[in-house]
PDB file of N, CA and C in Angstrom:
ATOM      1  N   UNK A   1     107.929 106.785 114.572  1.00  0.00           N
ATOM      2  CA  UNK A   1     107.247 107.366 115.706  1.00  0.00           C
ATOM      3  C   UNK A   1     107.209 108.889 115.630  1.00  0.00           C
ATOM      4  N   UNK A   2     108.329 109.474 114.909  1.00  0.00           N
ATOM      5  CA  UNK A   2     107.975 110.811 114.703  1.00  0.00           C
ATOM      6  C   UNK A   2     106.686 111.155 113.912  1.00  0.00           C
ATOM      7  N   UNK A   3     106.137 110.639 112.891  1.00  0.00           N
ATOM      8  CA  UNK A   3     104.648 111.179 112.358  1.00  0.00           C
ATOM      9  C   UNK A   3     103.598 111.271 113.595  1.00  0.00           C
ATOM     10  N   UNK A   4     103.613 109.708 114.562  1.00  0.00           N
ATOM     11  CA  UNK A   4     102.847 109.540 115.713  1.00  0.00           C
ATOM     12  C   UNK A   4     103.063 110.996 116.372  1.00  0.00           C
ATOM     13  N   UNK A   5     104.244 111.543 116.745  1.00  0.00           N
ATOM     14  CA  UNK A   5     104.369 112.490 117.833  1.00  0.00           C
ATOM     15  C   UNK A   5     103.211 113.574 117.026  1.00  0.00           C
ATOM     16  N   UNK A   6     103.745 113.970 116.275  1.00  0.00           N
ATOM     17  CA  UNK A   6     103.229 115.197 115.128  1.00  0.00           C
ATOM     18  C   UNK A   6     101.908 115.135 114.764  1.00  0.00           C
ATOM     19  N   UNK A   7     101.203 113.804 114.891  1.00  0.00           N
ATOM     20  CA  UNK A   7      99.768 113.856 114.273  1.00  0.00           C
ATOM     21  C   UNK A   7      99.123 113.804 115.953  1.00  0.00           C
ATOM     22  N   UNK A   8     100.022 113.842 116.975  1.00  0.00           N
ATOM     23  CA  UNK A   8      99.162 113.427 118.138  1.00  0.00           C
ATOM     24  C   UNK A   8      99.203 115.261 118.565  1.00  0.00           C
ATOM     25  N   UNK A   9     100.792 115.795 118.076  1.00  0.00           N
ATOM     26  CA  UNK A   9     100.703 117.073 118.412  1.00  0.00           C
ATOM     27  C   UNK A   9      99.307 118.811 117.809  1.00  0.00           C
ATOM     28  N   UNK A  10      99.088 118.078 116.525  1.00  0.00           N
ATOM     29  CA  UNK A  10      98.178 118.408 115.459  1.00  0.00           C
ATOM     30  C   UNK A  10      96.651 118.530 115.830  1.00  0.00           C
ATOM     31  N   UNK A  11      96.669 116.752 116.673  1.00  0.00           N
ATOM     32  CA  UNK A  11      94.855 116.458 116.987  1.00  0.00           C
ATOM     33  C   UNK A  11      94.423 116.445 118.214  1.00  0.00           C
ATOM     34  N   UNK A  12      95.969 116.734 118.675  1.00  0.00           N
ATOM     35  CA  UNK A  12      95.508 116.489 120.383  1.00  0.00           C
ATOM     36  C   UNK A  12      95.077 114.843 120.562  1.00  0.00           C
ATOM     37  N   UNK A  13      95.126 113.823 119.703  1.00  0.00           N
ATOM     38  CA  UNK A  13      94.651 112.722 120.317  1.00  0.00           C
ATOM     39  C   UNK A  13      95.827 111.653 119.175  1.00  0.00           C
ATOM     40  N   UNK A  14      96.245 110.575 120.094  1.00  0.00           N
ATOM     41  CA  UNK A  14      97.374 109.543 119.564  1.00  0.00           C
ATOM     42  C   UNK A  14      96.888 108.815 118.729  1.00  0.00           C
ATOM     43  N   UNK A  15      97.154 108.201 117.565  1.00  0.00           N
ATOM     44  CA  UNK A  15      96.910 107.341 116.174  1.00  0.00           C
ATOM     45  C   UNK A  15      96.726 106.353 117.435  1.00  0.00           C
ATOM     46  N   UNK A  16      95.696 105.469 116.607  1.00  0.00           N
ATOM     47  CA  UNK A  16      95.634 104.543 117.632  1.00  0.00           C
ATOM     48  C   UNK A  16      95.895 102.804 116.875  1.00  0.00           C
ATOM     49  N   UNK A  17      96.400 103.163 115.432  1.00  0.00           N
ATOM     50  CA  UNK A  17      97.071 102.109 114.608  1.00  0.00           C
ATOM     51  C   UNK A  17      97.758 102.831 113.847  1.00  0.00           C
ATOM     52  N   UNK A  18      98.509 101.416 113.138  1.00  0.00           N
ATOM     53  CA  UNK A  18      99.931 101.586 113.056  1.00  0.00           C
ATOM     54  C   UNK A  18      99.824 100.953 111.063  1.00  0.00           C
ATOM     55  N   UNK A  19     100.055 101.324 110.321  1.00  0.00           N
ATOM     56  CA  UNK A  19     100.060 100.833 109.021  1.00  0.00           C
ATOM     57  C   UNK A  19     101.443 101.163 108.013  1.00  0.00           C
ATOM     58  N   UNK A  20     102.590 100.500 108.311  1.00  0.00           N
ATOM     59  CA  UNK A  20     103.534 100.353 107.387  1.00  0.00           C
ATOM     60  C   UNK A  20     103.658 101.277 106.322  1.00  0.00           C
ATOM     61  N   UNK A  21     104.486 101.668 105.494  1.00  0.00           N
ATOM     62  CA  UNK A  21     103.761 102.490 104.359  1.00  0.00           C
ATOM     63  C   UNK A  21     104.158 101.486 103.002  1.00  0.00           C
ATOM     64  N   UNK A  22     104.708 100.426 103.191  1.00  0.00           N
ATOM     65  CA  UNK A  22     104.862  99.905 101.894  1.00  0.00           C
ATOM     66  C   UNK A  22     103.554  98.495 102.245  1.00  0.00           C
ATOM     67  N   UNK A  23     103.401  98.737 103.297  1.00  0.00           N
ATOM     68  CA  UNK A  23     101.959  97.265 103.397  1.00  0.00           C
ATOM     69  C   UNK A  23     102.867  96.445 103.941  1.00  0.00           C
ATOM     70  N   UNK A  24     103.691  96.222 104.453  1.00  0.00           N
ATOM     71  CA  UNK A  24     104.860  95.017 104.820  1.00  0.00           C
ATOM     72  C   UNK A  24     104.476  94.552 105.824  1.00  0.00           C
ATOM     73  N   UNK A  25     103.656  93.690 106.900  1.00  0.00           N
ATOM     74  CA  UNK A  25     103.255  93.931 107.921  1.00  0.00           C
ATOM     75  C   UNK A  25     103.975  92.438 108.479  1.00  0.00           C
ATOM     76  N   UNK A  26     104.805  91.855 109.037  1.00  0.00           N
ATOM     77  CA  UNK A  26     105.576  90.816 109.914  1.00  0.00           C
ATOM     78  C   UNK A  26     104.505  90.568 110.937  1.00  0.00           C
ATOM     79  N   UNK A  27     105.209  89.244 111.528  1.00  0.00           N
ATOM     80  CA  UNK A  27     104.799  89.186 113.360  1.00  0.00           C
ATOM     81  C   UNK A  27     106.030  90.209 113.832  1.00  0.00           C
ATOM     82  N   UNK A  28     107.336  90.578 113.535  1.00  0.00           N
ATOM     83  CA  UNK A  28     108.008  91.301 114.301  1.00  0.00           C
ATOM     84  C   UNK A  28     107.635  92.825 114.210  1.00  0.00           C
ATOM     85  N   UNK A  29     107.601  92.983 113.288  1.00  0.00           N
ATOM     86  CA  UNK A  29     106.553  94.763 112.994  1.00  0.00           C
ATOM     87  C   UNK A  29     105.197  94.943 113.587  1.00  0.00           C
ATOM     88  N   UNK A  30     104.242  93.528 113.814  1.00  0.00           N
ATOM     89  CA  UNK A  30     102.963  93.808 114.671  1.00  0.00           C
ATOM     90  C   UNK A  30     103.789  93.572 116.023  1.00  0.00           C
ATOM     91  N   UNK A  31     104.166  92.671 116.280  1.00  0.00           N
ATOM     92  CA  UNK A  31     104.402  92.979 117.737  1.00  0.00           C
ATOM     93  C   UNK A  31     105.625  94.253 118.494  1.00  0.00           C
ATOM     94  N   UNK A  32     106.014  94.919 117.835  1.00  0.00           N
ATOM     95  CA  UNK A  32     106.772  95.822 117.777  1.00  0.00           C
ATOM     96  C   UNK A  32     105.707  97.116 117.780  1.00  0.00           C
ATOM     97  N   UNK A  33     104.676  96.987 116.911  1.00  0.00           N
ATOM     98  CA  UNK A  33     103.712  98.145 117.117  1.00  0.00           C
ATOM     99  C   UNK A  33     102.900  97.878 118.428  1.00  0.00           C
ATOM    100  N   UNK A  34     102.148  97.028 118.952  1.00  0.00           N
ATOM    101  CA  UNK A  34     101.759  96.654 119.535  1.00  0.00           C
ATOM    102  C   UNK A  34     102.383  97.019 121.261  1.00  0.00           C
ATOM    103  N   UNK A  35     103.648  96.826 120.934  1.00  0.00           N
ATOM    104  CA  UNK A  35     104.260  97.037 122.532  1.00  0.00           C
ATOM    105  C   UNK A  35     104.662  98.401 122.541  1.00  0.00           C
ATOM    106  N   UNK A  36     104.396  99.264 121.545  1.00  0.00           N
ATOM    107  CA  UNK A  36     104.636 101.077 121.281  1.00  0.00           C
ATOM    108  C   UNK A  36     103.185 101.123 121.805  1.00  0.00           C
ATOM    109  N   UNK A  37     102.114 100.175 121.548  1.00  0.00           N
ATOM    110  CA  UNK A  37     100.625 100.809 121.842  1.00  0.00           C
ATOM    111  C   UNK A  37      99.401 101.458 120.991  1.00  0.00           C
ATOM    112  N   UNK A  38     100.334 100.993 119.041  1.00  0.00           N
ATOM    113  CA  UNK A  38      99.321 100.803 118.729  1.00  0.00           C
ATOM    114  C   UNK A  38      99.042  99.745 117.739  1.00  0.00           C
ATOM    115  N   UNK A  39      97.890  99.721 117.364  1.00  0.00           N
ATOM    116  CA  UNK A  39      97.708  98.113 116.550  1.00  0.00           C
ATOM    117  C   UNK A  39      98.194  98.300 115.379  1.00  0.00           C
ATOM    118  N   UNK A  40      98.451  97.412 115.116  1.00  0.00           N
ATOM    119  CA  UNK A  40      99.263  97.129 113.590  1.00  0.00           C
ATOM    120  C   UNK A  40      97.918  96.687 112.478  1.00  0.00           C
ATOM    121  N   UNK A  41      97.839  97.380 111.454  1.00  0.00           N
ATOM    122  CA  UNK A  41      97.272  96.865 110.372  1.00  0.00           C
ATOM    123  C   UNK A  41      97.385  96.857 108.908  1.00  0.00           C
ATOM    124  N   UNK A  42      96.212  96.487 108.271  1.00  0.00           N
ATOM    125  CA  UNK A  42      97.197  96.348 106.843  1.00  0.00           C
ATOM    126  C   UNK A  42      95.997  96.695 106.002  1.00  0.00           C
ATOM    127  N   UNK A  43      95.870  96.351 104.444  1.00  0.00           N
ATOM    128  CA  UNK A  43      94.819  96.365 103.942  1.00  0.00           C
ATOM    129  C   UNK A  43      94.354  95.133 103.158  1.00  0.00           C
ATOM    130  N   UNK A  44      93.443  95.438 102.569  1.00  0.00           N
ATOM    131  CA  UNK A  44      92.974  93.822 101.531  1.00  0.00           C
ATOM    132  C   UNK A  44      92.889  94.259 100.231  1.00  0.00           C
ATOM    133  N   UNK A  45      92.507  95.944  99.841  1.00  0.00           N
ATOM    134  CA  UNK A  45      92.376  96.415  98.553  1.00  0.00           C
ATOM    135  C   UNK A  45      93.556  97.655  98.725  1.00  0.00           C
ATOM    136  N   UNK A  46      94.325  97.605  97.599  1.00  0.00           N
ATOM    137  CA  UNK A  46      94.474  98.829  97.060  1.00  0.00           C
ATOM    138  C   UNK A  46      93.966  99.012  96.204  1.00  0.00           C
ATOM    139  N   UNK A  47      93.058 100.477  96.187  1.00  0.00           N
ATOM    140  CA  UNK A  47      92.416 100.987  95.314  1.00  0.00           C
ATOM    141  C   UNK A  47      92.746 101.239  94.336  1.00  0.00           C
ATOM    142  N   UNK A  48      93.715 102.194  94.403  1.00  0.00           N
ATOM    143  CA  UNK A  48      94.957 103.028  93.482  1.00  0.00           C
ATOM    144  C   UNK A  48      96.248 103.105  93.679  1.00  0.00           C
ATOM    145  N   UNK A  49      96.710 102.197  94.082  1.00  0.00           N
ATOM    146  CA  UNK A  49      98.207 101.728  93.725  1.00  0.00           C
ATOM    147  C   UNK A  49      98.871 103.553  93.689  1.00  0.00           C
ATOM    148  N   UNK A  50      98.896 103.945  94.951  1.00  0.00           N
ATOM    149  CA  UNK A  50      99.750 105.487  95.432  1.00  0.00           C
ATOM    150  C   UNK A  50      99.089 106.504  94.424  1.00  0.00           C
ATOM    151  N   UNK A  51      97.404 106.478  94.333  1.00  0.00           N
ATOM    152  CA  UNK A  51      97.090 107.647  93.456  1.00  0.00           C
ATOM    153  C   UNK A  51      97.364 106.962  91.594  1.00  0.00           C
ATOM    154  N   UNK A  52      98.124 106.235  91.387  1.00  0.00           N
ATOM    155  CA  UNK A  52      98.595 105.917  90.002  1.00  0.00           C
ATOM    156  C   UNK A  52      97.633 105.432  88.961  1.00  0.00           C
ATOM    157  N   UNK A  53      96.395 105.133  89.802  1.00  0.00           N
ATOM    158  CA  UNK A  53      95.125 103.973  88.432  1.00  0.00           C
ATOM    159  C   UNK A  53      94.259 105.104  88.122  1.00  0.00           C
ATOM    160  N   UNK A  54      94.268 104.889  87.000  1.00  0.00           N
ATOM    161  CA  UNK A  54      92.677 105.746  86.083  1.00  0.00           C
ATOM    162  C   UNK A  54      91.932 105.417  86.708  1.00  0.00           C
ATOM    163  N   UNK A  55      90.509 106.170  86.835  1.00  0.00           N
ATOM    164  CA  UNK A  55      89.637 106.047  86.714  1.00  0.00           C
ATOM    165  C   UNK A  55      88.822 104.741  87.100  1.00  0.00           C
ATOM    166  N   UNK A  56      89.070 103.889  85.805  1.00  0.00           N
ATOM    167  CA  UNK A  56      88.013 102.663  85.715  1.00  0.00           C
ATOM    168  C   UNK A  56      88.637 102.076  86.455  1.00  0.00           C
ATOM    169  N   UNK A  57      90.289 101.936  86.360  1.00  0.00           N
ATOM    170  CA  UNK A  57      90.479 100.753  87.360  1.00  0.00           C
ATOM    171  C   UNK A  57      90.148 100.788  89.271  1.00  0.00           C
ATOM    172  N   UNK A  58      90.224 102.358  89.254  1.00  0.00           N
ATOM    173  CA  UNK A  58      90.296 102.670  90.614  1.00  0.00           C
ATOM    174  C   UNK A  58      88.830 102.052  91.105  1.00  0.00           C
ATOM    175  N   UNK A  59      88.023 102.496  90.349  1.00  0.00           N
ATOM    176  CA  UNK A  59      86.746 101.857  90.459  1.00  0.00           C
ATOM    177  C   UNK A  59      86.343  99.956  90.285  1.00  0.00           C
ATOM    178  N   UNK A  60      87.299  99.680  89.543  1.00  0.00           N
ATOM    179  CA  UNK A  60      86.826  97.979  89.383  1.00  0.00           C
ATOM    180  C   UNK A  60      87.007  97.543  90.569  1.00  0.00           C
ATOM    181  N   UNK A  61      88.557  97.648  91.358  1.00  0.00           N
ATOM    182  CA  UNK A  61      88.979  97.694  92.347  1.00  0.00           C
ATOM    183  C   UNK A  61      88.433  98.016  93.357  1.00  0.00           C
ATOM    184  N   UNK A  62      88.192  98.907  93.389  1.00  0.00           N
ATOM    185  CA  UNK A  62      86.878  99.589  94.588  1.00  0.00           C
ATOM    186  C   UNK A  62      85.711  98.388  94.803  1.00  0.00           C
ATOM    187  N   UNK A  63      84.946  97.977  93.500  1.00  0.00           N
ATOM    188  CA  UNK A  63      83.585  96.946  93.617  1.00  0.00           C
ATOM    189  C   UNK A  63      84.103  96.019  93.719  1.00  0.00           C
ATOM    190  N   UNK A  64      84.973  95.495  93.936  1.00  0.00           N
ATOM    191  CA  UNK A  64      85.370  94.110  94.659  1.00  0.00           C
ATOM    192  C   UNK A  64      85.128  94.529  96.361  1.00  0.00           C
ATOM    193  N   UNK A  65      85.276  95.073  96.846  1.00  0.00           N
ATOM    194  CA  UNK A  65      85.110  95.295  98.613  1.00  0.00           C
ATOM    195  C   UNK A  65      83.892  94.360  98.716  1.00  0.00           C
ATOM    196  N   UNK A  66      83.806  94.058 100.197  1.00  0.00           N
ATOM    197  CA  UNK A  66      83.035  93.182 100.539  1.00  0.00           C
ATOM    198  C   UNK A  66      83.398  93.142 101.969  1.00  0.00           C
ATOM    199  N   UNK A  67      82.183  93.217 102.522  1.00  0.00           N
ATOM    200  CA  UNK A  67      82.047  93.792 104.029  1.00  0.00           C
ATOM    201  C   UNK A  67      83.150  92.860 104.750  1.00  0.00           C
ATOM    202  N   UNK A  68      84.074  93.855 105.678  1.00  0.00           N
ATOM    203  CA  UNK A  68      85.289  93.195 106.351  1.00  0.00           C
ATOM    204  C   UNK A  68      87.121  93.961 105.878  1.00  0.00           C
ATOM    205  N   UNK A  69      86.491  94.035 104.767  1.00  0.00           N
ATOM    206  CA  UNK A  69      87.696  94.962 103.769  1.00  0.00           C
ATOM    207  C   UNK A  69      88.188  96.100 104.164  1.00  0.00           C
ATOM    208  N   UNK A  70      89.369  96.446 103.980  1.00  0.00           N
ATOM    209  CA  UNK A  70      90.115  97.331 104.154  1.00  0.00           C
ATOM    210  C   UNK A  70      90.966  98.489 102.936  1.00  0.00           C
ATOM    211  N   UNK A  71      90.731  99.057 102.896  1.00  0.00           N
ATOM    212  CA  UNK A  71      90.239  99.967 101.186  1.00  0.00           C
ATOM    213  C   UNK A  71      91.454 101.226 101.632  1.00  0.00           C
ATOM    214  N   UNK A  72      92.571 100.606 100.921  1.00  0.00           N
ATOM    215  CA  UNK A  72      93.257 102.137 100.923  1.00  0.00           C
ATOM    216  C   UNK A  72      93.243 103.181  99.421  1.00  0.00           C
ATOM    217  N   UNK A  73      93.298 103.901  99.231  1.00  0.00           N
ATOM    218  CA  UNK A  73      93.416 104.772  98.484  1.00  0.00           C
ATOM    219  C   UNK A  73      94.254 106.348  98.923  1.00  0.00           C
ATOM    220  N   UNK A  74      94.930 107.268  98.070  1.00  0.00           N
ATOM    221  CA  UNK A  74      95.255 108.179  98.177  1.00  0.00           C
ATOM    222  C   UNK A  74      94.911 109.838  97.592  1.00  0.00           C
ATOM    223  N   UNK A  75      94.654 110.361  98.442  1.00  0.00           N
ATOM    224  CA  UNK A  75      94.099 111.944  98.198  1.00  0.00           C
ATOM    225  C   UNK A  75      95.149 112.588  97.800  1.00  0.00           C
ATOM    226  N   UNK A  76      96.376 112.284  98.024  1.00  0.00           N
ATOM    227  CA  UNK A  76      97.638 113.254  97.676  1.00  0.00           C
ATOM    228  C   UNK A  76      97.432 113.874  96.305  1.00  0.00           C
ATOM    229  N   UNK A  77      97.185 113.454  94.997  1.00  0.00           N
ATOM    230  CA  UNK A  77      97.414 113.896  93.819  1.00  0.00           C
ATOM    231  C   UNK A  77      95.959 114.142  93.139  1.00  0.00           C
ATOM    232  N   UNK A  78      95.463 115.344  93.782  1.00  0.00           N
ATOM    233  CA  UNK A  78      93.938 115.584  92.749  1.00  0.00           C
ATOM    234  C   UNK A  78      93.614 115.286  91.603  1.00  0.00           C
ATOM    235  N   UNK A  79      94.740 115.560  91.107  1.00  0.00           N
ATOM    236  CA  UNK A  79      94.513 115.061  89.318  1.00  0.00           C
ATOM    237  C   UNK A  79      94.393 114.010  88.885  1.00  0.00           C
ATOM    238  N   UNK A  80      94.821 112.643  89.936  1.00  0.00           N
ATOM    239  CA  UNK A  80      94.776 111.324  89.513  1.00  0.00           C
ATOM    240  C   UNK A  80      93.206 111.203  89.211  1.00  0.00           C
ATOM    241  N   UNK A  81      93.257 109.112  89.075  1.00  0.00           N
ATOM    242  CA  UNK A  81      91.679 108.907  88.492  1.00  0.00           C
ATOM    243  C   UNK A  81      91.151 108.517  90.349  1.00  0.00           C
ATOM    244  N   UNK A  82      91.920 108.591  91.722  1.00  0.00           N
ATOM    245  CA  UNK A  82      91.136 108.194  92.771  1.00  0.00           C
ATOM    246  C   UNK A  82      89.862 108.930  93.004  1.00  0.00           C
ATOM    247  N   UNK A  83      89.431 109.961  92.787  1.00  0.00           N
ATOM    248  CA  UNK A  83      88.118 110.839  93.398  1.00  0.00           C
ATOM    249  C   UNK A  83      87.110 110.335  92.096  1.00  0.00           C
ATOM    250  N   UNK A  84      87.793 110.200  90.946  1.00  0.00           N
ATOM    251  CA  UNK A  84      86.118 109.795  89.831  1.00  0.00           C
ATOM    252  C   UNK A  84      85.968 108.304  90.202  1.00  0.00           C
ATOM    253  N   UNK A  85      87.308 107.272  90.429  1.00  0.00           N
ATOM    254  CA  UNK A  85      86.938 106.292  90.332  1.00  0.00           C
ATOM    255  C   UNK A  85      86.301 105.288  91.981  1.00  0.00           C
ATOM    256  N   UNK A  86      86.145 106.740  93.039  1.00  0.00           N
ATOM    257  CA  UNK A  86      85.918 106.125  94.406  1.00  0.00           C
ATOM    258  C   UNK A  86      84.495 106.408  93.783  1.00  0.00           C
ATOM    259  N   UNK A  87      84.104 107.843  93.327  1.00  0.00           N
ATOM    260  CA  UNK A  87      82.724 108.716  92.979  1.00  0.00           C
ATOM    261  C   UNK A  87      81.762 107.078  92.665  1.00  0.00           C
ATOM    262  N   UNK A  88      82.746 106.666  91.231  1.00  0.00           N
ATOM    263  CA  UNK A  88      81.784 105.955  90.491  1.00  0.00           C
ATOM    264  C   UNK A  88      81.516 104.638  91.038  1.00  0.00           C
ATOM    265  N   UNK A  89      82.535 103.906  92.014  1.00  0.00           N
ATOM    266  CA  UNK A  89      82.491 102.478  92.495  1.00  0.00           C
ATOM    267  C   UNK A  89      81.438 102.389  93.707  1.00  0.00           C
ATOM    268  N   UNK A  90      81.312 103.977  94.070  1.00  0.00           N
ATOM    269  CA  UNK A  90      80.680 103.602  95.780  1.00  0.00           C
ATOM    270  C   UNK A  90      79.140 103.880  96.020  1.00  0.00           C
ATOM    271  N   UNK A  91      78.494 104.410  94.997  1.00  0.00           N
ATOM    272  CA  UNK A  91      76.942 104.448  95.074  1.00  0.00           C
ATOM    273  C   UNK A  91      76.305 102.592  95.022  1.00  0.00           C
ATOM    274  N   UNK A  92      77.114 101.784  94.868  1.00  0.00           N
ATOM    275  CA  UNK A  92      76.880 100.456  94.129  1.00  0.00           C
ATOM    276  C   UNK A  92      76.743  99.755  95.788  1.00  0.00           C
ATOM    277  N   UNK A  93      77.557  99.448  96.474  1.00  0.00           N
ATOM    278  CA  UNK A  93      77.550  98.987  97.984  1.00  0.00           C
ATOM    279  C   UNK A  93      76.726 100.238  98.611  1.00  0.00           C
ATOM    280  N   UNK A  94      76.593 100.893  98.907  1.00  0.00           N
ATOM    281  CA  UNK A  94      75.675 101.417  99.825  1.00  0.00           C
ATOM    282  C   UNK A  94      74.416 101.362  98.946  1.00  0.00           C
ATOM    283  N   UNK A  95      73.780 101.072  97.513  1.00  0.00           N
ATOM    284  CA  UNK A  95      72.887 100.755  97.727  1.00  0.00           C
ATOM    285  C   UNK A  95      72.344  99.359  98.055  1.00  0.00           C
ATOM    286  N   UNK A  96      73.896  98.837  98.327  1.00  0.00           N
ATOM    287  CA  UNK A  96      72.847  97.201  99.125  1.00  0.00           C
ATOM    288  C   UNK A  96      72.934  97.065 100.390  1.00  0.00           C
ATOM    289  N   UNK A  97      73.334  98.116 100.878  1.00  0.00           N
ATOM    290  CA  UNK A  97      72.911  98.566 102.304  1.00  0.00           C
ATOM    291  C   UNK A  97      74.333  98.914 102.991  1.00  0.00           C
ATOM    292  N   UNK A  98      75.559  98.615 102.225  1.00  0.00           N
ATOM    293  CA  UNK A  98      76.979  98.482 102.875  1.00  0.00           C
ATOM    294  C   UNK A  98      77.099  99.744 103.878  1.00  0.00           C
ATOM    295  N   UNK A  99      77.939 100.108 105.032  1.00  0.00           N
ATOM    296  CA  UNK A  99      78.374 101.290 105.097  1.00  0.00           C
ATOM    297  C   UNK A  99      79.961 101.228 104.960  1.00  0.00           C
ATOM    298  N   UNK A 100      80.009 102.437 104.777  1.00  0.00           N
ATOM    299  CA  UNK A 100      82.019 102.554 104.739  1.00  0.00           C
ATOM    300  C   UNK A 100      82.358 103.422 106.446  1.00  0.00           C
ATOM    301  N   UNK A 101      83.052 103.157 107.008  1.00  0.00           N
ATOM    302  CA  UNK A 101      83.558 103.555 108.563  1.00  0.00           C
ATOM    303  C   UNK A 101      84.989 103.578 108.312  1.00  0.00           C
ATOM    304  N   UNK A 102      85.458 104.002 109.089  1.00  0.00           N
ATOM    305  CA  UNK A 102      87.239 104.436 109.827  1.00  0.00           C
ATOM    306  C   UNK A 102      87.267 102.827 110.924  1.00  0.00           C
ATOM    307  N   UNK A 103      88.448 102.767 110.529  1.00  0.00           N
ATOM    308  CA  UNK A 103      89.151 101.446 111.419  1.00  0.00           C
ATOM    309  C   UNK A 103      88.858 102.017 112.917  1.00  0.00           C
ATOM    310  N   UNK A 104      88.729 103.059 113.076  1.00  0.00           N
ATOM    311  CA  UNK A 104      88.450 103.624 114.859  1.00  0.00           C
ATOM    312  C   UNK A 104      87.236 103.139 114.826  1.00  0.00           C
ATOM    313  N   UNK A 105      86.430 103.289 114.003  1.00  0.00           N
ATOM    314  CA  UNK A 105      84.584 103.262 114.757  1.00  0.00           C
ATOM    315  C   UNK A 105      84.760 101.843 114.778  1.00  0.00           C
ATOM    316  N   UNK A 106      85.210 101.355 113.689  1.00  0.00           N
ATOM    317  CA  UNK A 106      85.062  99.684 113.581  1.00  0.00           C
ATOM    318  C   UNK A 106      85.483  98.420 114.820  1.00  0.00           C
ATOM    319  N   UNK A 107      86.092  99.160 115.539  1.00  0.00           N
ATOM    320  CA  UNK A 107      86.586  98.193 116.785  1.00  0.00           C
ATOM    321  C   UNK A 107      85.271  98.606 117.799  1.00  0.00           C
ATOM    322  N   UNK A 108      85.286  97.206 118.283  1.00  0.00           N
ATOM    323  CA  UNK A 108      84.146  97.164 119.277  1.00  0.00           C
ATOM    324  C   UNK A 108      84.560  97.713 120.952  1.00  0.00           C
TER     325      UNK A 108
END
């Protein structure tokens, strides 16, 4: 809950989910987030395994998504292969019309 305080102190506005950092997600960890107030979630792809995949893989990984998916990846380490291999995977779904959104816009 301390990152929550700090990113709410930062944006002026409260995380409004909750994502584990090893992906571990329980019924006792969702309902534990849940009664703090915010939703618990998880993902379906890792992209890049903490920044760690070249290139191609970051990208093979990437073209598996399929509308509903949840796509983590990491910006921390510029030098990794995440920025060539998001570059090269993501012209491919938006040209079949996909869009990519934030878990905020995505709730109705």
């Amino acid at each position: 809950m301390s990152n929550d305080s700090l990113l709410t102190e930062i944006t002026g506005k409260r995380p409004g989910f909750f994502r584990p950092g090893t992906a571990f997600l329980d019924d006792v960890a969702a309902e534990i987030s849940l009664a703090l107030g915010v939703i618990p979630t998880g993902l379906s792809i890792n992209a890049d395994a903490g920044a760690t995949y070249p290139a191609p893989v970051v990208a093979a990984k990437t073209a598996k998504a399929r509308p509903g998916d949840i796509i983590i990846s990491h910006g921390k380490h510029p030098g990794s292969g995440t920025a060539a291999g998001l570059s090269a995977a993501i012209p491919a779904p938006l040209d079949k019309g996909y869009a990519f959104t934030t878990l905020g816009t995505a709730l109705p």
